[in-house]
N, C-alpha and C. Protein backbone atom coordinates (compact mmCIF):
# COMPACT_ATOMS: atom_id res chain seq x y z
N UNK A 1 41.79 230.06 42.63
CA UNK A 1 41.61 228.66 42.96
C UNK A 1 40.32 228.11 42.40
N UNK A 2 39.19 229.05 42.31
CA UNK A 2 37.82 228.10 41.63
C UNK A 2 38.07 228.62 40.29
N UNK A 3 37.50 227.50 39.18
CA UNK A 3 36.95 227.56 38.73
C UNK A 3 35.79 228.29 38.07
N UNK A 4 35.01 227.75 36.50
CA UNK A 4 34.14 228.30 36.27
C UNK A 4 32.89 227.34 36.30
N UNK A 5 32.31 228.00 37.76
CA UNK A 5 31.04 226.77 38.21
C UNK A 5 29.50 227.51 38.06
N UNK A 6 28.42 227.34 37.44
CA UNK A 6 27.99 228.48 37.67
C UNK A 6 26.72 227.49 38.81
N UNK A 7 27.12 226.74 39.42
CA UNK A 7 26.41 226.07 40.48
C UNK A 7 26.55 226.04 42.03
N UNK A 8 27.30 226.95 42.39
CA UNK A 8 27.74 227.40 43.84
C UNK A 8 26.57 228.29 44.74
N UNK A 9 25.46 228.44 44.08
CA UNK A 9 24.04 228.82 44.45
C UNK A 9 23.09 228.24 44.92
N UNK A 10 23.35 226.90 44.41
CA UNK A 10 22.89 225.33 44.62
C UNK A 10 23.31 225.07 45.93
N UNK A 11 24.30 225.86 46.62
CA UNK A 11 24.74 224.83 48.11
C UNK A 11 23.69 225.41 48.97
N UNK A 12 23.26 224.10 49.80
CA UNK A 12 22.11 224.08 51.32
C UNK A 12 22.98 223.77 52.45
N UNK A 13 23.74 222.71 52.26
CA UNK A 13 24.69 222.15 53.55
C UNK A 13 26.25 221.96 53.52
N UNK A 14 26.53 223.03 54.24
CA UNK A 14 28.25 223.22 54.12
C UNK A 14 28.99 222.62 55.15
N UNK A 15 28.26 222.07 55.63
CA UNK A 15 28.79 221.10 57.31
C UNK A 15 27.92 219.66 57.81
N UNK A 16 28.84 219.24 58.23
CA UNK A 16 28.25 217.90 58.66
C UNK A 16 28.94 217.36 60.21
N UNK A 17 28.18 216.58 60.89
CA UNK A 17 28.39 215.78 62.22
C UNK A 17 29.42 214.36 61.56
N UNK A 18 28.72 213.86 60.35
CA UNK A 18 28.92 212.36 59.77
C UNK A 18 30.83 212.22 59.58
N UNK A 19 30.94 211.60 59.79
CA UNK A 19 32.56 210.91 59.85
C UNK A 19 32.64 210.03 59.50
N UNK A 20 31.29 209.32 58.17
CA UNK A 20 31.71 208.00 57.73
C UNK A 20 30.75 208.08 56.24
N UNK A 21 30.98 207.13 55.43
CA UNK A 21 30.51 206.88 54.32
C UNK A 21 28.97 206.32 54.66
N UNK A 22 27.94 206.76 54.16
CA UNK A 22 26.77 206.36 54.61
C UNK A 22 26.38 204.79 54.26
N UNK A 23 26.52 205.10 53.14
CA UNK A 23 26.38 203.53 52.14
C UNK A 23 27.21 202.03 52.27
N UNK A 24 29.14 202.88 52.72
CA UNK A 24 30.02 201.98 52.99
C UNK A 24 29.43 201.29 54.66
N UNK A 25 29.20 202.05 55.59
CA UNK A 25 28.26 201.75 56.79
C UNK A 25 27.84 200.79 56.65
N UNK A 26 26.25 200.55 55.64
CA UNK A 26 25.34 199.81 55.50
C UNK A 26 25.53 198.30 54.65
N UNK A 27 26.75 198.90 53.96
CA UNK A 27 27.46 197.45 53.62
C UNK A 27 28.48 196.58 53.93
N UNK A 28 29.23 197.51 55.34
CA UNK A 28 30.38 196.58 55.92
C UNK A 28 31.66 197.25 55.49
N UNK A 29 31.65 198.00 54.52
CA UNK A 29 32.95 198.34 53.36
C UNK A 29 33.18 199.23 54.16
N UNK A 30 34.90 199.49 53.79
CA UNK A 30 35.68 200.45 54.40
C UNK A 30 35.85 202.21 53.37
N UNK A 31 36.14 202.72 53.30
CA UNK A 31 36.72 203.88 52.20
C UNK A 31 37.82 204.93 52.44
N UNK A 32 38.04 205.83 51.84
CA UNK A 32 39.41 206.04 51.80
C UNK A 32 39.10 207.68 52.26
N UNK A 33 38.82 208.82 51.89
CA UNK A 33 38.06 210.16 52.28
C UNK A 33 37.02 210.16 51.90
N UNK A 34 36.35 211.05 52.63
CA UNK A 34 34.77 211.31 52.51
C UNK A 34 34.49 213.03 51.61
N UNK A 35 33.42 213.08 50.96
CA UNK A 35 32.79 214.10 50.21
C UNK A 35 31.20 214.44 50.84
N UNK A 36 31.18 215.56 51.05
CA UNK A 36 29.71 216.19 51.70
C UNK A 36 29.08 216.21 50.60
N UNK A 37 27.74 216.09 50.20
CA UNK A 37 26.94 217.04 48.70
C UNK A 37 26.62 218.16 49.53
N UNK A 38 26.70 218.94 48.81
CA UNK A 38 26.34 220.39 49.30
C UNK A 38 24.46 220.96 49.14
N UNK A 39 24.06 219.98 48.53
CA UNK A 39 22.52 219.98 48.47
C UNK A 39 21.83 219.54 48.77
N UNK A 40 22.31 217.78 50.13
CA UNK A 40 21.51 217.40 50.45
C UNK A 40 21.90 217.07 51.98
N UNK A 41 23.24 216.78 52.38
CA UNK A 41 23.97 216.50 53.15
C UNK A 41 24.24 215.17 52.92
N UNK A 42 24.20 214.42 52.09
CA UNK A 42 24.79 212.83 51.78
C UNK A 42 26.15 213.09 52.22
N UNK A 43 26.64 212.22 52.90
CA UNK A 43 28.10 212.07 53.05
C UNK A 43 28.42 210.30 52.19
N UNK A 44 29.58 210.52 51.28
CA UNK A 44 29.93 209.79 50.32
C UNK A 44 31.10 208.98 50.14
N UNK A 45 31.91 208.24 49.91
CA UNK A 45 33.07 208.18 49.67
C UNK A 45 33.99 208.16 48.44
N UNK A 46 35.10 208.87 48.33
CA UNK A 46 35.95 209.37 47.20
C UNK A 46 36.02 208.37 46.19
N UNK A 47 36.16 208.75 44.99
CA UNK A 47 36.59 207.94 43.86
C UNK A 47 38.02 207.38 44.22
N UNK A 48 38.87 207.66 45.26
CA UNK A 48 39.71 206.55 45.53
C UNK A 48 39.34 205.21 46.07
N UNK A 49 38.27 205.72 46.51
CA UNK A 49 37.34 204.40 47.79
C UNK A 49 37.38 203.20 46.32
N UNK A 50 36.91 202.13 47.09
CA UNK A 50 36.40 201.05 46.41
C UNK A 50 35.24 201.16 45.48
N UNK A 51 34.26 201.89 46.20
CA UNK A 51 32.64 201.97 45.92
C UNK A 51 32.16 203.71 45.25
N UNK A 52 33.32 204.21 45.36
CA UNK A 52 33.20 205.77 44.95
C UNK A 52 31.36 206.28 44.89
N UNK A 53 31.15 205.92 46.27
CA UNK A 53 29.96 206.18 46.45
C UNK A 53 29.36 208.11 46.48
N UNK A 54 30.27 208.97 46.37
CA UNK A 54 29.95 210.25 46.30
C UNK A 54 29.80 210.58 44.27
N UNK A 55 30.48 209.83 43.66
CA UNK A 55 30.51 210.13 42.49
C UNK A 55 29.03 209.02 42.38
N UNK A 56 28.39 208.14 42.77
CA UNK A 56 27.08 207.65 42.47
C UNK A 56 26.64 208.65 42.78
N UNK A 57 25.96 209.07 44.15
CA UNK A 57 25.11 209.86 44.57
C UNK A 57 25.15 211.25 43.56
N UNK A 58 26.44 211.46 42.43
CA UNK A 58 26.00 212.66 41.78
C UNK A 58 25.09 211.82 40.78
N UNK A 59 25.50 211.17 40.41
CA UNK A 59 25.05 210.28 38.61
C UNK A 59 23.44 209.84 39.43
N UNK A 60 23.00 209.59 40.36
CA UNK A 60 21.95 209.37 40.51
C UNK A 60 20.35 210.33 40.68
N UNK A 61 21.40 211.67 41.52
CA UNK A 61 20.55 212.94 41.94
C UNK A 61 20.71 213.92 41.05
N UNK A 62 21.96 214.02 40.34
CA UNK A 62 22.26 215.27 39.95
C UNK A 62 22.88 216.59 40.53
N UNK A 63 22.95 216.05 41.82
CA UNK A 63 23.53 217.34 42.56
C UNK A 63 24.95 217.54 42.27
N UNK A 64 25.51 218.73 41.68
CA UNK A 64 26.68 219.27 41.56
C UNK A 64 27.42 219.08 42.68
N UNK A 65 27.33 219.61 43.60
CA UNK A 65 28.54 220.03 44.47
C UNK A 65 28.63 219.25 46.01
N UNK A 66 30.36 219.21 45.74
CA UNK A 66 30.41 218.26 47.34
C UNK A 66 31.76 219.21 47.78
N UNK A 67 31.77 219.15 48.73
CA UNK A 67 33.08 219.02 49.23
C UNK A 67 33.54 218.21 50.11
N UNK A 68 34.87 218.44 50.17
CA UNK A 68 35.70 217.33 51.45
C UNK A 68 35.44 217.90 52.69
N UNK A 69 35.65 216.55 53.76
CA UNK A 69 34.99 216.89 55.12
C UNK A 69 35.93 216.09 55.62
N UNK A 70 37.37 216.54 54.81
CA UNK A 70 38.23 215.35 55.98
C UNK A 70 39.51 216.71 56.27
N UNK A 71 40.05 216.32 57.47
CA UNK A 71 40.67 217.33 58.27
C UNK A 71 41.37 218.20 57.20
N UNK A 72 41.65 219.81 57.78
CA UNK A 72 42.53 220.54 56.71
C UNK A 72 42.08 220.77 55.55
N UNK A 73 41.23 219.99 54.98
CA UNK A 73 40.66 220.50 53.55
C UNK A 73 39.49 221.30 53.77
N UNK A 74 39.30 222.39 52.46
CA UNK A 74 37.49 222.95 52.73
C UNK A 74 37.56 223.02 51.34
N UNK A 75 38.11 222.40 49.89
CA UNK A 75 37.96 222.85 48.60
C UNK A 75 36.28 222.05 48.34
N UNK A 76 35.57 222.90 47.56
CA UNK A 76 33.95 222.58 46.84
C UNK A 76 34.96 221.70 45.11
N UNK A 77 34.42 220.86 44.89
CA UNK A 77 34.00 220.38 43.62
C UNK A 77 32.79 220.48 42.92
N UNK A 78 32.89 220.51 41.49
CA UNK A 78 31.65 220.35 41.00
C UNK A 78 31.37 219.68 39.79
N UNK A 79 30.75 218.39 39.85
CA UNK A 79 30.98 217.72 38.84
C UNK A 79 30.15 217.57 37.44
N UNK A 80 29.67 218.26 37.54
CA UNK A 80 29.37 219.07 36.36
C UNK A 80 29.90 219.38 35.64
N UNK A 81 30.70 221.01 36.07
CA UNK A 81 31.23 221.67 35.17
C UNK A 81 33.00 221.20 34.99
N UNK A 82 33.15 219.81 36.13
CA UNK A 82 33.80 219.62 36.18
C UNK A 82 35.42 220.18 36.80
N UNK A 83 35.26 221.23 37.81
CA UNK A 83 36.43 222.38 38.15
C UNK A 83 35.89 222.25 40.09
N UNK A 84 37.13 223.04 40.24
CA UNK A 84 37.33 222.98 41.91
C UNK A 84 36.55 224.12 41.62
N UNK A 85 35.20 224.40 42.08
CA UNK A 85 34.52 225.39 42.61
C UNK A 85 34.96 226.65 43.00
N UNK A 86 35.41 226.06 43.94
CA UNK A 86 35.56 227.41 45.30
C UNK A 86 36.03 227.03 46.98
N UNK A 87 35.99 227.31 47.92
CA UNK A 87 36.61 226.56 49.23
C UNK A 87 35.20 227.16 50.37
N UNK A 88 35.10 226.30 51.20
CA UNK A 88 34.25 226.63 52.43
C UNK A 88 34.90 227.87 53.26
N UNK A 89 34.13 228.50 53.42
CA UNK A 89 34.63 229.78 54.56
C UNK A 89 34.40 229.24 55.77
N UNK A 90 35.82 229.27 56.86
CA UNK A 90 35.26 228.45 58.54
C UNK A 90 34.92 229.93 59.11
């Protein structure tokens, strides 16, 4: 299932409390699933969202890796190397 990432060394935060888009919050906007970064704990919203605010927060920081934090899923992305990483261990 992963990929060839060689940035899965890079993860600090594999969990989060947050259940909402940080940014969509602060502007009223709604979004569609959420993405964790795995390096800082930003919680983001998907390139389906309106504001694909998790794909800014990479283009801005640089941090590779997020994963989903919405029910049933644990797959890592990495947009970098561009490939499904790897999956969260519960």
């Amino acid at each position: 299932m992963s990929g060839n990432c060689t940035h899965l060394y890079q993860a600090r935060v594999l969990q989060t409390d947050k259940t909402y888009c940080e940014d969509c919050m602060k502007r009223g906007d709604s979004w569609v699933h959420l993405r964790l970064c795995l390096t800082c704990g930003y919680v983001g919203c998907c390139d389906s969202s309106p504001n694909r605010h998790a794909s800014g927060h990479y283009l801005a920081t640089g941090h590779p890796l997020v994963r989903s934090i919405e029910p049933g899923e644990n797959w890592i992305w990495c947009y970098r190397d561009e490939v499904m990483a790897g999956v969260v261990q519960a």
